[in-house]
N, C-alpha and C. Protein backbone atom coordinates (compact mmCIF):
# COMPACT_ATOMS: atom_id res chain seq x y z
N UNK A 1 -6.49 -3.58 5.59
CA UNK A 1 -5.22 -3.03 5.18
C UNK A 1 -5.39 -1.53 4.96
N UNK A 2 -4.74 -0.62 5.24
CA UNK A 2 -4.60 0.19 5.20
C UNK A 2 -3.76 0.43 3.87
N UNK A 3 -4.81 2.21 3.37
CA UNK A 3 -4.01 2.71 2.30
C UNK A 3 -2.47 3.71 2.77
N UNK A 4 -2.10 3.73 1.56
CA UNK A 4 -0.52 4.58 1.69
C UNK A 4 -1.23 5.61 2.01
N UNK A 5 -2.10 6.09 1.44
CA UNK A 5 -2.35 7.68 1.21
C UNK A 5 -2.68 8.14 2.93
N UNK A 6 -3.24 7.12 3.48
CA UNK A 6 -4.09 7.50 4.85
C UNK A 6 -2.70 7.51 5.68
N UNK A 7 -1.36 7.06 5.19
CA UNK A 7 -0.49 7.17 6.39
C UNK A 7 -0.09 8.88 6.79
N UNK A 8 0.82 8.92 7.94
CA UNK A 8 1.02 9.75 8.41
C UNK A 8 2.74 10.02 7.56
N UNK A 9 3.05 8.91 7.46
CA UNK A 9 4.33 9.22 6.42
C UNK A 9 4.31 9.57 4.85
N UNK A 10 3.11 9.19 4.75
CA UNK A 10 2.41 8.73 2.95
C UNK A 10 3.62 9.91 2.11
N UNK A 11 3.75 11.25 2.59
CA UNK A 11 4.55 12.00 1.86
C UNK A 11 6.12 11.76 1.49
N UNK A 12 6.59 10.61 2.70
CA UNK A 12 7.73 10.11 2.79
C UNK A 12 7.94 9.13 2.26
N UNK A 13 6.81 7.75 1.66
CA UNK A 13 7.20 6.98 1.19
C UNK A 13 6.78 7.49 -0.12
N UNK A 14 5.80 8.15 -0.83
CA UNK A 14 5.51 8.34 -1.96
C UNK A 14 6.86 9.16 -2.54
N UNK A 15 7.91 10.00 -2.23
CA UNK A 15 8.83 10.60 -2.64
C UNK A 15 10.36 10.11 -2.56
N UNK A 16 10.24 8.94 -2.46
CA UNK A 16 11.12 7.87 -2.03
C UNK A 16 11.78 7.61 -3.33
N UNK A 17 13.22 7.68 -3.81
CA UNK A 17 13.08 7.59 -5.02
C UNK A 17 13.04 5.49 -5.27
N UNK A 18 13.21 4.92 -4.49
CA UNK A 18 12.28 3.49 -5.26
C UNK A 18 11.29 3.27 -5.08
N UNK A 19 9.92 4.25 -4.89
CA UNK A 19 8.91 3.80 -4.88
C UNK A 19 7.89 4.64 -5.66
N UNK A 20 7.50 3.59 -6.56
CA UNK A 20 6.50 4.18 -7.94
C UNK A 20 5.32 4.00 -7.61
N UNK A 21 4.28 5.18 -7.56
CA UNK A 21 2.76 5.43 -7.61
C UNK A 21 2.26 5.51 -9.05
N UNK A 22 1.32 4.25 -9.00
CA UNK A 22 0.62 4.26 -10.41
C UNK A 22 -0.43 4.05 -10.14
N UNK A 23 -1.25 4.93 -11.20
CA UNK A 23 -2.71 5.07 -11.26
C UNK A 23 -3.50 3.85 -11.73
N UNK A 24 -4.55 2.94 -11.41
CA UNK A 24 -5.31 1.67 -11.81
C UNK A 24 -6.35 1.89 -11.98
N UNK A 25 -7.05 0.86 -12.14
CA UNK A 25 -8.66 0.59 -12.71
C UNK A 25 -9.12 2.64 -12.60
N UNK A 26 -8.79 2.85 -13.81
CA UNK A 26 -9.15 3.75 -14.71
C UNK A 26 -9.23 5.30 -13.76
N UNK A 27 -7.88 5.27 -13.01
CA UNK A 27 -7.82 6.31 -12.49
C UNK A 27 -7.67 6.41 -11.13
N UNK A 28 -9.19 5.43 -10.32
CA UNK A 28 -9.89 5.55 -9.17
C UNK A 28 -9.21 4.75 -7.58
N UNK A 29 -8.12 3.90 -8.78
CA UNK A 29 -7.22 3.90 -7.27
C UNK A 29 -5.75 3.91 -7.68
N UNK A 30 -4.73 3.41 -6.94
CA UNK A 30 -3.43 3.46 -6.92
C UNK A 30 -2.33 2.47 -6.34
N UNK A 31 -1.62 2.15 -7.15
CA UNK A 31 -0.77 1.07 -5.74
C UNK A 31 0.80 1.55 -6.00
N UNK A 32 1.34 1.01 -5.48
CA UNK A 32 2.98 1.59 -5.12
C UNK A 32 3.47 0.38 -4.91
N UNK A 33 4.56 0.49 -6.05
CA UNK A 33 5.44 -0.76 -6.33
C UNK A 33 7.02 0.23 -5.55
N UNK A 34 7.76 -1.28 -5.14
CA UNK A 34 9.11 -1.15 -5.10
C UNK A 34 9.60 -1.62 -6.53
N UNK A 35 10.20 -0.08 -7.40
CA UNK A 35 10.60 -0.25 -8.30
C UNK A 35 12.28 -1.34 -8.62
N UNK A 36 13.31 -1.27 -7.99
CA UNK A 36 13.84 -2.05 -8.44
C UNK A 36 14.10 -3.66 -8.40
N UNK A 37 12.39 -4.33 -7.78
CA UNK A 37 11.96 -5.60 -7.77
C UNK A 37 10.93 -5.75 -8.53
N UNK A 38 10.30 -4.45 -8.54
CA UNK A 38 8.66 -4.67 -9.18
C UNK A 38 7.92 -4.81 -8.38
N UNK A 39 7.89 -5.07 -7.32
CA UNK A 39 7.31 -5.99 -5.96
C UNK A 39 6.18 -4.41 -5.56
N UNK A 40 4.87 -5.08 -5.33
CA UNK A 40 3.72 -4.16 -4.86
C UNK A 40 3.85 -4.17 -3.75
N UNK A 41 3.75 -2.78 -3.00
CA UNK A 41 3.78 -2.07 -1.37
C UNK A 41 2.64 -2.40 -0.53
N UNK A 42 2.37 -3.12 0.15
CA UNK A 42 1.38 -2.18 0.72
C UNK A 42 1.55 -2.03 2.40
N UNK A 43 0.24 -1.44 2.59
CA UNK A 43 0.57 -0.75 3.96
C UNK A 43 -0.26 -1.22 5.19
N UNK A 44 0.60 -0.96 6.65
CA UNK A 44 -0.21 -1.11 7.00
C UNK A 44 0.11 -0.05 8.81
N UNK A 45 -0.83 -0.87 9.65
CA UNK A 45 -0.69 0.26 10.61
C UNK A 45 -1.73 -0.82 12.35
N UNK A 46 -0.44 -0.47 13.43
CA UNK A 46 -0.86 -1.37 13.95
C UNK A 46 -0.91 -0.62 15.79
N UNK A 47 -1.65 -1.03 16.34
CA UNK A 47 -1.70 -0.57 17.84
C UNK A 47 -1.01 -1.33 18.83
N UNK A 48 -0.18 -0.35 19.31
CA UNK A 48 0.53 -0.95 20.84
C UNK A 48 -0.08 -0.06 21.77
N UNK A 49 0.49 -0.70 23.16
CA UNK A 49 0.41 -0.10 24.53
C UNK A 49 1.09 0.81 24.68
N UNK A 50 1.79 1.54 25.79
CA UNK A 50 2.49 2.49 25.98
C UNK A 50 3.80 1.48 26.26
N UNK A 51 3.51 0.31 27.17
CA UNK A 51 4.88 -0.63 27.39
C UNK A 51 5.88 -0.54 26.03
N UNK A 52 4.87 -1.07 25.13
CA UNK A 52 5.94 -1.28 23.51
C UNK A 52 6.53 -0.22 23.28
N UNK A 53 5.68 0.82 23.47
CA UNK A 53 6.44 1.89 22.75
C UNK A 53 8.24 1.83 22.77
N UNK A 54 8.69 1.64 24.07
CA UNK A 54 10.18 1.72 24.46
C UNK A 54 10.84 1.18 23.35
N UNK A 55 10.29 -0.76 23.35
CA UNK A 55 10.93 -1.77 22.20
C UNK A 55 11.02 -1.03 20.98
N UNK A 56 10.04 -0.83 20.67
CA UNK A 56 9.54 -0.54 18.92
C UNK A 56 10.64 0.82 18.53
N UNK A 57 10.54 1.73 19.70
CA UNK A 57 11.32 2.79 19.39
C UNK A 57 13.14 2.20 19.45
N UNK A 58 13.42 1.11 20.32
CA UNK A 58 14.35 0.50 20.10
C UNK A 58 14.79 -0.01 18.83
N UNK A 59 14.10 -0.68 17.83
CA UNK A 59 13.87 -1.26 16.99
C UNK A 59 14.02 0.04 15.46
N UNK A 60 13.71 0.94 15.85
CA UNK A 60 13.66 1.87 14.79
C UNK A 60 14.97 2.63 15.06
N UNK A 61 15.53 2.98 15.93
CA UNK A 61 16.85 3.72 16.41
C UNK A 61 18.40 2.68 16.25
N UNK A 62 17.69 1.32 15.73
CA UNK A 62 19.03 0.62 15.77
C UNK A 62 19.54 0.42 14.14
N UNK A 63 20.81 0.58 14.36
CA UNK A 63 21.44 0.23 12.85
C UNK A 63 21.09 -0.96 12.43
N UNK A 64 21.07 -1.00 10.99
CA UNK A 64 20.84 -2.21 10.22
C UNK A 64 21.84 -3.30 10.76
N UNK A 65 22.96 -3.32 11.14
CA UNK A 65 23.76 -4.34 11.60
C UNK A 65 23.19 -4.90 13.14
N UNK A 66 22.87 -4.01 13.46
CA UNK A 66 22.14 -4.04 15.00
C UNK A 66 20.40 -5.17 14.57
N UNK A 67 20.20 -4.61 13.95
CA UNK A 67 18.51 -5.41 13.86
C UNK A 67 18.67 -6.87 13.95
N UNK A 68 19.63 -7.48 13.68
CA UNK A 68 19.38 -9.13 14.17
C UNK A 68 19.71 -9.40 15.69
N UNK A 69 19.99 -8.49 15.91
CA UNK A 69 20.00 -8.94 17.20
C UNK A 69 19.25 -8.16 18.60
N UNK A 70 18.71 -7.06 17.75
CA UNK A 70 17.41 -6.41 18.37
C UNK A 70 15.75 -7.09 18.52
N UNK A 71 15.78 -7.30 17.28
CA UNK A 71 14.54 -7.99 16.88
C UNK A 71 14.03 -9.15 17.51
N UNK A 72 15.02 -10.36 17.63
CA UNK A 72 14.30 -11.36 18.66
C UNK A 72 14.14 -11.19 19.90
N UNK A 73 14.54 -9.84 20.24
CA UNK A 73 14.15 -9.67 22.15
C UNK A 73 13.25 -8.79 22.16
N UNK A 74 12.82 -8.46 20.74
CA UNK A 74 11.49 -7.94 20.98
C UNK A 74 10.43 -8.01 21.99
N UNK A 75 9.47 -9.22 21.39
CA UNK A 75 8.30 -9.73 21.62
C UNK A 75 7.04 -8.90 22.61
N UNK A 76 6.85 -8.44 21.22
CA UNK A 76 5.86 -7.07 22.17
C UNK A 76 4.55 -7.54 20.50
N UNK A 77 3.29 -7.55 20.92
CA UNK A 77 2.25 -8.03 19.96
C UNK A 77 1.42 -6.78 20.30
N UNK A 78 0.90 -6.75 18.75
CA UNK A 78 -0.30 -5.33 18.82
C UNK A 78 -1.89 -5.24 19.94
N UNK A 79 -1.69 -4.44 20.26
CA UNK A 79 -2.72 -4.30 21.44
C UNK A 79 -4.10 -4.25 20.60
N UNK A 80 -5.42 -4.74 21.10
CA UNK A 80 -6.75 -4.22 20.38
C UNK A 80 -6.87 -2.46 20.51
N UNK A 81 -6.55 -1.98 21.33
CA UNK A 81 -6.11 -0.38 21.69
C UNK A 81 -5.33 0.02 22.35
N UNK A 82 -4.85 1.10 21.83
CA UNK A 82 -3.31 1.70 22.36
C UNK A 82 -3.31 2.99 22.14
N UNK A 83 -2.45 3.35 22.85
CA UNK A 83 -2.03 4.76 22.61
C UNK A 83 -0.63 5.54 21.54
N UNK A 84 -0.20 4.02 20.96
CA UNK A 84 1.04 4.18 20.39
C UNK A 84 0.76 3.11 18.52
N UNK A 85 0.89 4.11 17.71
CA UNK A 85 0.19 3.37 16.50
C UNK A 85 2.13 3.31 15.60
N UNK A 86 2.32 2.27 14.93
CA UNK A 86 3.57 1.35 14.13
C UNK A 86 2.42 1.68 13.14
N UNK A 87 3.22 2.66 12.19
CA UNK A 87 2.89 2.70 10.73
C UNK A 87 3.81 1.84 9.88
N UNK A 88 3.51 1.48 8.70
CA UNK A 88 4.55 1.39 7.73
C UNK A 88 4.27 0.32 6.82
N UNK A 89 5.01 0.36 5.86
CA UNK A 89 4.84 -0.06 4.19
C UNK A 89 6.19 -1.25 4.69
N UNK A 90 5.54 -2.19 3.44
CA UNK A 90 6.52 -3.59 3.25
C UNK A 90 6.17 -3.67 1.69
N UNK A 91 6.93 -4.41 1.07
CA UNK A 91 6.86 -4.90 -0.45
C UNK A 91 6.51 -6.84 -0.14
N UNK A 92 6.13 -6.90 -0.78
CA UNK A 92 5.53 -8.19 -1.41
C UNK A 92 6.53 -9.30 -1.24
N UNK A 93 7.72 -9.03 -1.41
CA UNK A 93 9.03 -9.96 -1.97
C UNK A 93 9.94 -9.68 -0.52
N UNK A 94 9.32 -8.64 0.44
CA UNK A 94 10.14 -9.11 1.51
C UNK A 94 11.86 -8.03 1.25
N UNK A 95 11.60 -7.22 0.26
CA UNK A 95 13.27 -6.26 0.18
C UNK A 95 13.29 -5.05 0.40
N UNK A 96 11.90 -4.60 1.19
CA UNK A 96 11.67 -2.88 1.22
C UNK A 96 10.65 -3.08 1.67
N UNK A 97 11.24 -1.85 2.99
CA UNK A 97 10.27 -1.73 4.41
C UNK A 97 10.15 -0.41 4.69
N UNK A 98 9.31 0.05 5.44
CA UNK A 98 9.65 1.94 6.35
C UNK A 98 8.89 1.32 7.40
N UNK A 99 9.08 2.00 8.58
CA UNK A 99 8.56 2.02 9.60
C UNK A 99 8.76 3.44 10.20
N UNK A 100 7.36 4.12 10.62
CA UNK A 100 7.69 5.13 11.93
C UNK A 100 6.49 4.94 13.00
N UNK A 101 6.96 5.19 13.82
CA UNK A 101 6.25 5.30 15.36
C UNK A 101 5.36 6.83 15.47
N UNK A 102 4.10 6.88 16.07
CA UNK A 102 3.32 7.34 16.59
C UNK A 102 2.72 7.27 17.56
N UNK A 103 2.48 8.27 18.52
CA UNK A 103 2.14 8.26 19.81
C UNK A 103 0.87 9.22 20.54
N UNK A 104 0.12 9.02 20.82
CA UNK A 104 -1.47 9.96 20.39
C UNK A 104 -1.42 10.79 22.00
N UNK A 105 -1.17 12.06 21.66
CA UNK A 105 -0.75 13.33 22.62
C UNK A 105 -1.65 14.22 21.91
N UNK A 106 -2.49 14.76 23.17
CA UNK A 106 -3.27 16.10 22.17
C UNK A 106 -4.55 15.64 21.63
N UNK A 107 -4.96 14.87 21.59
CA UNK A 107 -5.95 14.64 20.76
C UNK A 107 -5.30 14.20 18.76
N UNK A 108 -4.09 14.12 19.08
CA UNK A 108 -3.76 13.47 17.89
C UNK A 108 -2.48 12.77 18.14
N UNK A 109 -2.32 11.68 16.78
CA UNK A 109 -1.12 10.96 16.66
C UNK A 109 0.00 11.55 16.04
N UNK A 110 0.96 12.16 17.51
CA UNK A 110 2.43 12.77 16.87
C UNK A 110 3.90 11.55 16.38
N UNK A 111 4.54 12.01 15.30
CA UNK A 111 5.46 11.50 15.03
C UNK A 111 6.69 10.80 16.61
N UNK A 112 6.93 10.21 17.13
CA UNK A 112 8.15 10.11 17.77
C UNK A 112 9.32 9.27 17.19
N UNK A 113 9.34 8.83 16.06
CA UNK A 113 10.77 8.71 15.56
C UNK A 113 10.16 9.72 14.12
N UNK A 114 11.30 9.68 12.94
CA UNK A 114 11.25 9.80 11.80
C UNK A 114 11.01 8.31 11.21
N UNK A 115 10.66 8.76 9.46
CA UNK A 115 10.60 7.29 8.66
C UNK A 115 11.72 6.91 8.72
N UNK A 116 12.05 5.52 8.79
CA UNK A 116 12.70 4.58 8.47
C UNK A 116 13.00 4.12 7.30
N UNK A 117 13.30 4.01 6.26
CA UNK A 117 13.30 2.38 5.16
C UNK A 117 14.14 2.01 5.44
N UNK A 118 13.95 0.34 5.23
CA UNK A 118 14.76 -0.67 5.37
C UNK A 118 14.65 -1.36 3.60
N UNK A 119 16.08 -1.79 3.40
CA UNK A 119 16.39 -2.32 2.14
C UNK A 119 16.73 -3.91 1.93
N UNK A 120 16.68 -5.22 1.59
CA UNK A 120 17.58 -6.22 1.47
C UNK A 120 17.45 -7.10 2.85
N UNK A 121 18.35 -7.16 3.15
CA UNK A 121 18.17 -7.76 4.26
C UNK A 121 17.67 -7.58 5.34
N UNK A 122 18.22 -6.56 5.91
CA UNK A 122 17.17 -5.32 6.91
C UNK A 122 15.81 -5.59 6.78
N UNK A 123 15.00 -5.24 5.60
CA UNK A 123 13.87 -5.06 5.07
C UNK A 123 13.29 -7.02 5.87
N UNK A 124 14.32 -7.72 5.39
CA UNK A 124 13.50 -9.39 5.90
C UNK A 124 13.68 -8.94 7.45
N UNK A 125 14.39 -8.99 7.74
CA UNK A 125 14.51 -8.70 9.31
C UNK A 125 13.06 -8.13 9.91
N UNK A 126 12.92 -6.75 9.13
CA UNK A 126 11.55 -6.08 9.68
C UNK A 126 10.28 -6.73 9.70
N UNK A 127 10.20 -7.39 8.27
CA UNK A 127 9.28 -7.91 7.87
C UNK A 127 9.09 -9.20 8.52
N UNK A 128 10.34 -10.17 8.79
CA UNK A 128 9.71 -11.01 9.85
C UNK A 128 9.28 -10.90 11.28
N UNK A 129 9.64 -9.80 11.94
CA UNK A 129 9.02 -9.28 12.88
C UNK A 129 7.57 -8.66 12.79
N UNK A 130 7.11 -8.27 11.73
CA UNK A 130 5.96 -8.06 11.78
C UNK A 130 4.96 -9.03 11.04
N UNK A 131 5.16 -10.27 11.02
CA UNK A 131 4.84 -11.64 10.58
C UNK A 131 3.94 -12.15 11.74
């Protein structure tokens, strides 16, 4: 699992106003709750092909009313290596999501959408897609 801090959004979800960074076991680490569930964040970060990229960027460009019916024509699964890395944070309880897309140009991984969050229902939507 990947930490928040190592994301490429980490500045976007840490300034989020529902999401609380608190300091643990005596300083040396941290976790990030979705404050108005309580529900602990965590993160993670996954490799596609260049094929996915299209879907996934589909998937992030569609309105919340749009995602039920984006999502099951997905079916695109993380590659062992890729050139296209799906960042993003989920809560515990399934009600708060972000997702952004990355795409490795240059010798590094550039942004090609912005963050996302997803809230409520949305948020299950995302989250069962990445199930």
């Amino acid at each position: 699992m990947t930490k928040i801090k190592n994301l490429a959004m980490a500045s976007a979800v840490v300034s989020h106003p529902d999401v609380s960074v608190q300091k643990c076991l005596f300083g040396l680490s941290e976790k990030a709750i979705y404050t108005p569930t309580q529900s602990l964040i965590k993160a993670f970060r996954f490799d596609y092909d260049a094929e996915a990229s299209a879907q996934l960027e589909r998937v992030l460009t569609a309105t919340d009313e749009e995602l039920e019916h984006v999502v099951p024509d997905l079916g695109v699964l993380p590659a062992d290596v890729g050139n296209v890395w799906l960042e993003g944070i989920r809560s515990a309880d399934r009600q708060f999501a972000a997702l952004q897309l990355l795409r490795f140009s240059d010798f590094e991984y550039r942004p090609v959408t912005e963050v996302r969050f997803y809230k409520g229902r949305a948020a299950e939507i995302i989250c069962a897609m990445l199930s």
